[in-house]
C-alpha atoms as a PDB file:
ATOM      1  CA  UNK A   1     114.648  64.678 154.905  1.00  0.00           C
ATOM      2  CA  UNK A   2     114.528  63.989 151.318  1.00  0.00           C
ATOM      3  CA  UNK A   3     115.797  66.428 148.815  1.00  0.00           C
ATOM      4  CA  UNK A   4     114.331  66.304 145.372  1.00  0.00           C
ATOM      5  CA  UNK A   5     116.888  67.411 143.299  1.00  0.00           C
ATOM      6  CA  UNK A   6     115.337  69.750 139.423  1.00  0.00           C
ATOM      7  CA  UNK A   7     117.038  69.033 136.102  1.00  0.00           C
ATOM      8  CA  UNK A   8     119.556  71.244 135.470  1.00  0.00           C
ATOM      9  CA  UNK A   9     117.929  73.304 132.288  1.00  0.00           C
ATOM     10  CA  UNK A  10     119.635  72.472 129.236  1.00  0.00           C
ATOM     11  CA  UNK A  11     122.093  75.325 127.617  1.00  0.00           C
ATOM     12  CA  UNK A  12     120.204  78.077 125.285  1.00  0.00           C
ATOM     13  CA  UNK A  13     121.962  77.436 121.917  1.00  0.00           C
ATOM     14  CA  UNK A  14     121.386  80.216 119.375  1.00  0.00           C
ATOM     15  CA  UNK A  15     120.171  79.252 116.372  1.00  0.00           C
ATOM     16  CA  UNK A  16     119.615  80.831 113.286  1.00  0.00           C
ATOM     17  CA  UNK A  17     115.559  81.428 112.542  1.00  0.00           C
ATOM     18  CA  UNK A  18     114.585  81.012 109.136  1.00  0.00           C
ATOM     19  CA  UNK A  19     112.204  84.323 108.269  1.00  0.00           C
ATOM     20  CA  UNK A  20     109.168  84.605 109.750  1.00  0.00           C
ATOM     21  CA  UNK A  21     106.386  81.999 107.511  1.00  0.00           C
ATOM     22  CA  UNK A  22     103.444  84.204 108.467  1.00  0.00           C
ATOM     23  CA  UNK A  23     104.875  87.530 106.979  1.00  0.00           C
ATOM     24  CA  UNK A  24     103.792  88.657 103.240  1.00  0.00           C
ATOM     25  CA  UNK A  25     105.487  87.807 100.481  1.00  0.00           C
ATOM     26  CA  UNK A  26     106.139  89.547  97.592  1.00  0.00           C
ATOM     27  CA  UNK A  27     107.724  89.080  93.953  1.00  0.00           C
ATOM     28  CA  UNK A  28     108.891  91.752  92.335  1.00  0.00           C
ATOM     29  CA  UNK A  29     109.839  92.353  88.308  1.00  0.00           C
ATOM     30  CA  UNK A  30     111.251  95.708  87.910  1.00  0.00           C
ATOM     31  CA  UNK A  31     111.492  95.670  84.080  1.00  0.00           C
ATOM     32  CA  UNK A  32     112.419  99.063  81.800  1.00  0.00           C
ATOM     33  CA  UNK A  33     109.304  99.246  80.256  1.00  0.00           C
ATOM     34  CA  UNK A  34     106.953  97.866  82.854  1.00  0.00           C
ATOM     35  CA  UNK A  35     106.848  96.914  86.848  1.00  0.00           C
ATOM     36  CA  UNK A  36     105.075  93.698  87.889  1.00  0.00           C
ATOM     37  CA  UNK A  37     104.236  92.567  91.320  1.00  0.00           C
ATOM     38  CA  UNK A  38     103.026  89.070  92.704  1.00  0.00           C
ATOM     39  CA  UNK A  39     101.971  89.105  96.273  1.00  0.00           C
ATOM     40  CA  UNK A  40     102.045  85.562  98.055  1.00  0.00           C
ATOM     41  CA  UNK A  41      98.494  84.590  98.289  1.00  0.00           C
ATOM     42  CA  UNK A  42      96.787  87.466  96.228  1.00  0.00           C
ATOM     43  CA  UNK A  43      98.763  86.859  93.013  1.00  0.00           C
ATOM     44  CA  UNK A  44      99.736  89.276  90.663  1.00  0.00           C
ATOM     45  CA  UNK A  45      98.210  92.794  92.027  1.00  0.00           C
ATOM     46  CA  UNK A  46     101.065  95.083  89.347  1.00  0.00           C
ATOM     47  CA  UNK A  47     101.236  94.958  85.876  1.00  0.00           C
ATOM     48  CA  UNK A  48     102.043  98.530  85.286  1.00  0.00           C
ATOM     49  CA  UNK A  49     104.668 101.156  82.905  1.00  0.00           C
ATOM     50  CA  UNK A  50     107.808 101.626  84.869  1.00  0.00           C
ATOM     51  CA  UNK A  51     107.529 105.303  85.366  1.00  0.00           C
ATOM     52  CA  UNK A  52     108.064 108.361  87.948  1.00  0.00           C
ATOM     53  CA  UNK A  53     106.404 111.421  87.999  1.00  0.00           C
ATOM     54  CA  UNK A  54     108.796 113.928  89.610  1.00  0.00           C
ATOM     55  CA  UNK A  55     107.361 117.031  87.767  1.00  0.00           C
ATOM     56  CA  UNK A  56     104.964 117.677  84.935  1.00  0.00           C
ATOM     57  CA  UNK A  57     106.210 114.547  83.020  1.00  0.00           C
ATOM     58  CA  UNK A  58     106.719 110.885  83.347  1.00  0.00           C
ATOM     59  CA  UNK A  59     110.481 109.667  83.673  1.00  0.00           C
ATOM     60  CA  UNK A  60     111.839 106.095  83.545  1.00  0.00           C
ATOM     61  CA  UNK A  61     113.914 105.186  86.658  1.00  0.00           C
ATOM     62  CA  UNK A  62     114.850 101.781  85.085  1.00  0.00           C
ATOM     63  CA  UNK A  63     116.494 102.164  81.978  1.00  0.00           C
ATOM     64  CA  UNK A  64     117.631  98.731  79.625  1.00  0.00           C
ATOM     65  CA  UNK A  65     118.467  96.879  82.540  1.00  0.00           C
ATOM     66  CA  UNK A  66     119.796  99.270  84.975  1.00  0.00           C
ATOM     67  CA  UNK A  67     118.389 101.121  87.594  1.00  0.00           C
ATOM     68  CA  UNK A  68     119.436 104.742  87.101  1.00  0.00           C
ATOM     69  CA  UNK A  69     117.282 106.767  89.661  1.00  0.00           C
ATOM     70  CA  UNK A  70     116.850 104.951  92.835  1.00  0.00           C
ATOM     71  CA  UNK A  71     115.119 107.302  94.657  1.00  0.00           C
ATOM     72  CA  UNK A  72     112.911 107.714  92.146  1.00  0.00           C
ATOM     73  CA  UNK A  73     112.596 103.582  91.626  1.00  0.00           C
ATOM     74  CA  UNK A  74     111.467 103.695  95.742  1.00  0.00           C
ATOM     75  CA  UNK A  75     109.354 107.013  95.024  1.00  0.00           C
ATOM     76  CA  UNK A  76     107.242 104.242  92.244  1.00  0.00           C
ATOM     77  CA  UNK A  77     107.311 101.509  94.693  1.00  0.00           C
ATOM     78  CA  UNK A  78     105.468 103.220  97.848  1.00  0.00           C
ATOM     79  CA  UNK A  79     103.194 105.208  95.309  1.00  0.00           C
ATOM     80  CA  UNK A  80     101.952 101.501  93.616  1.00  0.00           C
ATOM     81  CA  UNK A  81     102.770  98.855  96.555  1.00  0.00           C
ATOM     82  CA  UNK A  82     102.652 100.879  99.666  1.00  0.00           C
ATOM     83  CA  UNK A  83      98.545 100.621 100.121  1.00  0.00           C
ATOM     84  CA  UNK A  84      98.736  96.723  98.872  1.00  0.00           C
ATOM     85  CA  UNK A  85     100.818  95.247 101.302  1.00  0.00           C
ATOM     86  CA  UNK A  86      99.302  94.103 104.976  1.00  0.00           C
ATOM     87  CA  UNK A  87      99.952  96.536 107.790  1.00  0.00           C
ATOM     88  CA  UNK A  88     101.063  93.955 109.968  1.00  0.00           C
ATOM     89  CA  UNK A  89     104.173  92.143 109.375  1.00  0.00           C
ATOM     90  CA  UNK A  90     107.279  92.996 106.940  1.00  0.00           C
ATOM     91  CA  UNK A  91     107.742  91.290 103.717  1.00  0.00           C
ATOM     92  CA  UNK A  92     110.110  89.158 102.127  1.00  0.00           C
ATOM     93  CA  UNK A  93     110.745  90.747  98.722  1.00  0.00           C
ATOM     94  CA  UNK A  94     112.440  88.375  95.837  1.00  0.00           C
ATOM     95  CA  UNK A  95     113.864  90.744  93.240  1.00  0.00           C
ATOM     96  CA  UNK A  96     114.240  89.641  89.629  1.00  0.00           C
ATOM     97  CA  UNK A  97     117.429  91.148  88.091  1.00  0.00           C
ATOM     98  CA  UNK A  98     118.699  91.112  84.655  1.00  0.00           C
ATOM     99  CA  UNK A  99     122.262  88.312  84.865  1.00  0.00           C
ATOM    100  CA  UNK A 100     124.916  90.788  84.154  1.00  0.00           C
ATOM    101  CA  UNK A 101     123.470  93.834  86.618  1.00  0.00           C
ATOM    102  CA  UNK A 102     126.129  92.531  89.306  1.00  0.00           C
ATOM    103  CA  UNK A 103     126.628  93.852  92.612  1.00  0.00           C
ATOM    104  CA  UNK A 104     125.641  97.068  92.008  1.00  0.00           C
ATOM    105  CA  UNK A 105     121.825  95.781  90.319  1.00  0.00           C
ATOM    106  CA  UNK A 106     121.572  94.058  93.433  1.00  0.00           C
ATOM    107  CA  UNK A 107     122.498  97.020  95.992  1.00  0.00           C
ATOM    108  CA  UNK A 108     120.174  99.272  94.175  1.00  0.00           C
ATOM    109  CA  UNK A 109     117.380  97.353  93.658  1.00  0.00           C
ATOM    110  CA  UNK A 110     117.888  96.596  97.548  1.00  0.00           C
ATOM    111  CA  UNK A 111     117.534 100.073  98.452  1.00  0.00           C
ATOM    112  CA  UNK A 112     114.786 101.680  96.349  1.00  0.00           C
ATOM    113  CA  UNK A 113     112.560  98.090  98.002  1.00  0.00           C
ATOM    114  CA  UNK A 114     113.602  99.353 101.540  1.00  0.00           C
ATOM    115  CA  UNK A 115     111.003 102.017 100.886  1.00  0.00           C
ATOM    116  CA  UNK A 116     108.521  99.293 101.587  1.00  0.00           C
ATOM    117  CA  UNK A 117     110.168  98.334 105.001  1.00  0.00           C
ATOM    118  CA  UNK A 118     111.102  94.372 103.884  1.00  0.00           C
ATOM    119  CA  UNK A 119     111.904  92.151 106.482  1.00  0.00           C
ATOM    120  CA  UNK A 120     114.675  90.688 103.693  1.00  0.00           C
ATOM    121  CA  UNK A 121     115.469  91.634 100.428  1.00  0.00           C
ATOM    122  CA  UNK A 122     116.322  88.601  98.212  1.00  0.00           C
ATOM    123  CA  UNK A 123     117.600  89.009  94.909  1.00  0.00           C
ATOM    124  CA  UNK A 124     117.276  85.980  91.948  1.00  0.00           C
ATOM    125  CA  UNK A 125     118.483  86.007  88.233  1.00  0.00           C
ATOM    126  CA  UNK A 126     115.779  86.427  85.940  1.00  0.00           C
ATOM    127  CA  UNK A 127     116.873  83.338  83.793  1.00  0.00           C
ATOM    128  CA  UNK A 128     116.793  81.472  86.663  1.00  0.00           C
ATOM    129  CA  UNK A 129     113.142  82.688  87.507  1.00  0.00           C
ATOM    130  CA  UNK A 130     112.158  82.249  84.351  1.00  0.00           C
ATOM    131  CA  UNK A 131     113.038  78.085  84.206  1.00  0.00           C
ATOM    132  CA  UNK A 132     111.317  78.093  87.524  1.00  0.00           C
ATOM    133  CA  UNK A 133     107.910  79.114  85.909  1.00  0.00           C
ATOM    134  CA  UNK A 134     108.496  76.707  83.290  1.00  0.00           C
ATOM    135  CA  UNK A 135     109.312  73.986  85.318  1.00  0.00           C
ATOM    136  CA  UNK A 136     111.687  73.036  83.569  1.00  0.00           C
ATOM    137  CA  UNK A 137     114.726  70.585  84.235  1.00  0.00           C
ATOM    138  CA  UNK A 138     117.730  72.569  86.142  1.00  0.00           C
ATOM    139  CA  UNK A 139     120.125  69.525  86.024  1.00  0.00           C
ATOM    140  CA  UNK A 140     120.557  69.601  82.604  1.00  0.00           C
ATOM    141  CA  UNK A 141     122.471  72.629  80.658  1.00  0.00           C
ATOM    142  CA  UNK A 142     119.437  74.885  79.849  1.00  0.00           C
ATOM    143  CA  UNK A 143     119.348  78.088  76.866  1.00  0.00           C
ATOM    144  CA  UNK A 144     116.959  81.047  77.929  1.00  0.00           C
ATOM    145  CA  UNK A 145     116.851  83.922  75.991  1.00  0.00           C
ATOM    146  CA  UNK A 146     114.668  86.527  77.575  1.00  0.00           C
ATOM    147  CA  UNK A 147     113.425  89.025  74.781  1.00  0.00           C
ATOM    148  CA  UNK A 148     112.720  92.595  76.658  1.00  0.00           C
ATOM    149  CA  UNK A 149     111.260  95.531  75.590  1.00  0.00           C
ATOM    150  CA  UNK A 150     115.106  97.421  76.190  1.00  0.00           C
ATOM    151  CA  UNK A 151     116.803  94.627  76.498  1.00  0.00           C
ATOM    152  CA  UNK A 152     117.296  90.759  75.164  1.00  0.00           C
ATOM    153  CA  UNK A 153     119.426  88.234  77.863  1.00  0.00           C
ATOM    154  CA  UNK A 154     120.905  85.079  76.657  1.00  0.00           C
ATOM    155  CA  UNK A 155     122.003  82.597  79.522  1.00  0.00           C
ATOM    156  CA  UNK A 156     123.175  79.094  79.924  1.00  0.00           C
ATOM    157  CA  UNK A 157     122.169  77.316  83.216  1.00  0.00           C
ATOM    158  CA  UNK A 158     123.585  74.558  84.870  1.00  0.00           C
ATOM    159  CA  UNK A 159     122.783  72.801  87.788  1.00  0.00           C
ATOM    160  CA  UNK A 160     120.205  75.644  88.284  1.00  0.00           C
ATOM    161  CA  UNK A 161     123.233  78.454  88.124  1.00  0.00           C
ATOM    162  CA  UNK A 162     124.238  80.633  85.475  1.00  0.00           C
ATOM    163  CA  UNK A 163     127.364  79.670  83.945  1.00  0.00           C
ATOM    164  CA  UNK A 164     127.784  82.256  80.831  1.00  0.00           C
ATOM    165  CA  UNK A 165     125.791  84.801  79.850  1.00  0.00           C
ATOM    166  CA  UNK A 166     125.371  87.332  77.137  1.00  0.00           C
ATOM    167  CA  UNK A 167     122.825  90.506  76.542  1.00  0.00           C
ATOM    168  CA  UNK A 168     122.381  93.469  74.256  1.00  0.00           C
ATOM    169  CA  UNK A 169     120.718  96.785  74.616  1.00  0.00           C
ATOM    170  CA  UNK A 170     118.122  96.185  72.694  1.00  0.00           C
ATOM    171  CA  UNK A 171     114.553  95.233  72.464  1.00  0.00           C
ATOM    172  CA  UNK A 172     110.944  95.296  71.159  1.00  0.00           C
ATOM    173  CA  UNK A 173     110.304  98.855  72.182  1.00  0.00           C
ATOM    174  CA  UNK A 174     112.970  99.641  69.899  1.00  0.00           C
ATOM    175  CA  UNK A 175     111.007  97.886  66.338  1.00  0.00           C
ATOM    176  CA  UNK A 176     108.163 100.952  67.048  1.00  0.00           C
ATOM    177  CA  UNK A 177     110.346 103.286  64.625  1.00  0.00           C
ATOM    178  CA  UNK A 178     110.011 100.269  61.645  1.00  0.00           C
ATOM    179  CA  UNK A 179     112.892  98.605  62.384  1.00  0.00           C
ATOM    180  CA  UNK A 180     112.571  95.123  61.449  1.00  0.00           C
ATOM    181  CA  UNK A 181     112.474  92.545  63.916  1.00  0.00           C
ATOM    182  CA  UNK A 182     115.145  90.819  62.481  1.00  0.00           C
ATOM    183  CA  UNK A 183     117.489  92.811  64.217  1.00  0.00           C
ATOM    184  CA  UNK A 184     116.812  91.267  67.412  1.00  0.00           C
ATOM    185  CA  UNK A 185     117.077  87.581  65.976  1.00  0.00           C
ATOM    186  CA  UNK A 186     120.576  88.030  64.682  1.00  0.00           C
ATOM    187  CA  UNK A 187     121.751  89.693  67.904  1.00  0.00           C
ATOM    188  CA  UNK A 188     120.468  86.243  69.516  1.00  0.00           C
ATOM    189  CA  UNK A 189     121.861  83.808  67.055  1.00  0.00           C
ATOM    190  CA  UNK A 190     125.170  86.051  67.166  1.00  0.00           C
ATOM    191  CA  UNK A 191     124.902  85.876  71.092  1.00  0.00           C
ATOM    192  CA  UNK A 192     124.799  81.936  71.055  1.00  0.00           C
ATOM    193  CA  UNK A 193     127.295  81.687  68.676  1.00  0.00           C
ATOM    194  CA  UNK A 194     129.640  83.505  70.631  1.00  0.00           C
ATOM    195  CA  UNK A 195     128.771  81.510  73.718  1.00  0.00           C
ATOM    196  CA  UNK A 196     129.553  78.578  71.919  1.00  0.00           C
ATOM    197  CA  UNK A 197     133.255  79.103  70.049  1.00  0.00           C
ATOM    198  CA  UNK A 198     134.336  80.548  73.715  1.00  0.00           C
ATOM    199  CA  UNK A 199     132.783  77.391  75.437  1.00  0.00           C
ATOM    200  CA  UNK A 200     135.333  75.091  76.759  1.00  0.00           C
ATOM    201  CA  UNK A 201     132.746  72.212  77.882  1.00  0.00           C
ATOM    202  CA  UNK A 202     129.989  70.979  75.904  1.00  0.00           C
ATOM    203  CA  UNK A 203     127.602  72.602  78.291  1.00  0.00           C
ATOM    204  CA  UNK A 204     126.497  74.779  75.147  1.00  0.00           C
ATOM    205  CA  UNK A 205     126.149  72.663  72.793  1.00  0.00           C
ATOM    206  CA  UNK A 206     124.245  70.106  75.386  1.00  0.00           C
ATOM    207  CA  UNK A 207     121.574  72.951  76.280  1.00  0.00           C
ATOM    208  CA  UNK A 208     121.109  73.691  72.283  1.00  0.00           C
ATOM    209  CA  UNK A 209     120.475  69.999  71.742  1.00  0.00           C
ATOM    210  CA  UNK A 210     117.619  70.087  74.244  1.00  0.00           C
ATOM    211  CA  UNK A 211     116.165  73.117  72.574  1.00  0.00           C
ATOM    212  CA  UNK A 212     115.802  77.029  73.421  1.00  0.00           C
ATOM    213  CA  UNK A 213     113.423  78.545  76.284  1.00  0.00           C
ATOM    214  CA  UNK A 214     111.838  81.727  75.206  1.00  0.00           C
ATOM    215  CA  UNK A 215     110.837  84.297  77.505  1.00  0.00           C
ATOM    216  CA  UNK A 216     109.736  88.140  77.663  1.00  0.00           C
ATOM    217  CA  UNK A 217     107.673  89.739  75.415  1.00  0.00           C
ATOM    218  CA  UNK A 218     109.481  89.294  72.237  1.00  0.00           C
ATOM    219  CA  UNK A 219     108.797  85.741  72.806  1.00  0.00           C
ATOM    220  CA  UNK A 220     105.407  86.505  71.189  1.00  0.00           C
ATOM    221  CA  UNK A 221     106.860  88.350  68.145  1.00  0.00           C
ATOM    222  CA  UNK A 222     106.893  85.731  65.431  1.00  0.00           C
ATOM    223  CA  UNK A 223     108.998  88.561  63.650  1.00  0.00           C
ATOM    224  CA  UNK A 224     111.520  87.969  66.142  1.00  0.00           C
ATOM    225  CA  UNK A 225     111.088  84.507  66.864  1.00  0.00           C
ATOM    226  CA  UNK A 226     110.246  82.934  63.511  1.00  0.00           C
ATOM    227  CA  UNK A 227     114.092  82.546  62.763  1.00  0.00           C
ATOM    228  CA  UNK A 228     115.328  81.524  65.408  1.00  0.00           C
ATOM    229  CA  UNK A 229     114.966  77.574  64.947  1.00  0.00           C
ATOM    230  CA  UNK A 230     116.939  78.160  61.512  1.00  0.00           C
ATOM    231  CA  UNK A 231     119.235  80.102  62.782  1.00  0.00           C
ATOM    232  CA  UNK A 232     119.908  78.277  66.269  1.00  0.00           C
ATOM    233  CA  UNK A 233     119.482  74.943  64.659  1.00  0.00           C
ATOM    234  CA  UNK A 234     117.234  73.701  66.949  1.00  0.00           C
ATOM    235  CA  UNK A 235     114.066  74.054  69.129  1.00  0.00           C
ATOM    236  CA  UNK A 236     112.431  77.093  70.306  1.00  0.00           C
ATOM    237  CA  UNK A 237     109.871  76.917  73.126  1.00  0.00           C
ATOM    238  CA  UNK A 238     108.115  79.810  74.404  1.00  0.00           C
ATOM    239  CA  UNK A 239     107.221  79.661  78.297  1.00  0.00           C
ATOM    240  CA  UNK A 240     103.467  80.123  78.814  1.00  0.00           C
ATOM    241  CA  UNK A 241     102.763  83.988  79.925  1.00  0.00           C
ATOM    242  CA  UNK A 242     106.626  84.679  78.817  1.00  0.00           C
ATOM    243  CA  UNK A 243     106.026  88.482  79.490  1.00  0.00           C
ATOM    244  CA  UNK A 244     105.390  87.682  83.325  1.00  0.00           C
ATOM    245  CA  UNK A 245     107.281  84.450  83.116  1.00  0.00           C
ATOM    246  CA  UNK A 246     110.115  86.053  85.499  1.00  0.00           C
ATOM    247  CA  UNK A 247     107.755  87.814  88.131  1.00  0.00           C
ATOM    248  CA  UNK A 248     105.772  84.269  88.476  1.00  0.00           C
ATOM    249  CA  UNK A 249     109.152  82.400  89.091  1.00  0.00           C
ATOM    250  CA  UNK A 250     110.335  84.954  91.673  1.00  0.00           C
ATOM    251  CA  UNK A 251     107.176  84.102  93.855  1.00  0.00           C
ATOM    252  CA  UNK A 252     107.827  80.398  93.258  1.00  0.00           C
ATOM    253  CA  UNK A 253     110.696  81.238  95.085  1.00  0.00           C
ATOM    254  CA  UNK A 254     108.887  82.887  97.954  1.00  0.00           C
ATOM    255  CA  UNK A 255     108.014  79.791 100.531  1.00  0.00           C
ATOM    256  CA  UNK A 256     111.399  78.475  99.728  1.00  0.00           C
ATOM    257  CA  UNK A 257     112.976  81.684 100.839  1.00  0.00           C
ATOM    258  CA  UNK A 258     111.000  81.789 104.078  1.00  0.00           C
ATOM    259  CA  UNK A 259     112.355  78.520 105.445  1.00  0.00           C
ATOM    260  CA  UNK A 260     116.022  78.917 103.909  1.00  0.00           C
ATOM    261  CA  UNK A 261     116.844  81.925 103.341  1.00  0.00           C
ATOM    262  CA  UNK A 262     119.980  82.468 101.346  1.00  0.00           C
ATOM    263  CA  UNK A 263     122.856  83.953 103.335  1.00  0.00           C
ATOM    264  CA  UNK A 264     124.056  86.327 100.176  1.00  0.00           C
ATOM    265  CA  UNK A 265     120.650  87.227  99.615  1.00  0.00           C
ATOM    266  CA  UNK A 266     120.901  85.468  96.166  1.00  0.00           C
ATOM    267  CA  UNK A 267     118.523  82.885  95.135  1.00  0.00           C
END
């Protein structure tokens, strides 16, 4: 009798599975002033104030750069995003947030998007999203200064990571009252100045050489912006769209994020 002997089956090794590629994808800019939203393969579907309505009057759950009501943040979210995203399938959300909003940015910003039942929550710094959308070189030591309506970041990259950073509460929303725009320009020129007498490399002085990326709206306030290339002594390039310059590099991010996903949840 012959005895036909089966291949032993091979070990099951576990693996780790990058996120699902056929869930949605969305982008998310939760900004002071206004909320923006970028869903993979609808585009942007949110360009709205950044308000709440818990009674009879409109209240701002995102206040210069921090999220100060985060039920109220997840209240917004489900009231604008909760009829645009597929019923099938849980997203991948990629959160802008502002370079200095730390851990605790990042934990609240995680929470009020668990409202829309994410499959991951990914967070990325909005300097960083903004060089994305501008394609720009992230070898080389790279300036953005990201002019917002409550708030103006200034932040050296490196190697594609943020390696100082400076910001102050203040922004165009705040020139309504006459103030002159001024203000803002010699908060950034005082900003890079400080980066660079604290500098210990040349990393500064590299990124100033290869000229200033502008983003936000301020970026199109020649007010603000007309000084800065005296001041700075050097270029100043605005990003194309610069007030939806972040929320456009976040979704870049997107496809990236599906295959590797980040294991700190930090792009």
């Amino acid at each position: 009798m012959t005895v036909i002997r089966r291949p032993r089956p091979a070990p099951v090794r576990h693996r780790h599975r990058p996120l699902c590629g056929r869930c949605p994808g969305l982008a998310l800019d939760l900004g002071s002033a206004r909320t923006r939203a970028f869903v993979a393969g609808r585009g942007m579907v949110l360009d709205v104030p950044t308000v709440t309505f818990p009674g009879s009057g409109a209240v701002h759950p995102v206040q210069r750069g921090t999220i100060v009501d985060t039920p109220g943040t997840a209240r917004m979210l489900e009231r604008l995003l909760g009829h645009r995203l597929p019923r099938i399938g849980r997203p991948l959300v990629v959160v802008t947030s502002p370079v200095l909003g730390g851990p605790a940015y990042r934990a609240a910003a995680r929470t009020a998007v668990g409202v829309l039942r994410p499959r991951a929550v990914l967070t990325v710094p909005g300097a960083r999203a903004v060089a994305l959308a501008a394609g720009a070189d992230h070898v080389r030591p790279l300036l953005v200064v990201d002019i917002g309506a409550h708030l103006t970041e200034v932040v050296l990259l490196a190697d594609g990571a943020v390696t100082d950073a400076r910001h102050t509460a203040l922004g165009t929303a705040d020139l309504s009252d006459g103030t002159p725009g001024e203000l803002i320009t010699e908060a950034v020129i005082g900003m890079v100045t400080e980066m660079l007498r604290q500098d210990r490399t040349s990393l500064t002085r590299t990124a100033l050489r290869r000229g200033v990326l502008l983003a936000g709206g301020g970026a199109l306030r020649p007010d603000i912006t007309g000084g800065l290339p005296g001041g700075l002594h050097c270029a100043v390039q605005p990003v194309p769209s610069p007030h939806t310059a972040a929320v456009r590099g976040a979704a870049g991010l997107l496809t990236a994020a599906h295959r590797h996903p980040p294991a700190d949840g930090v792009l």
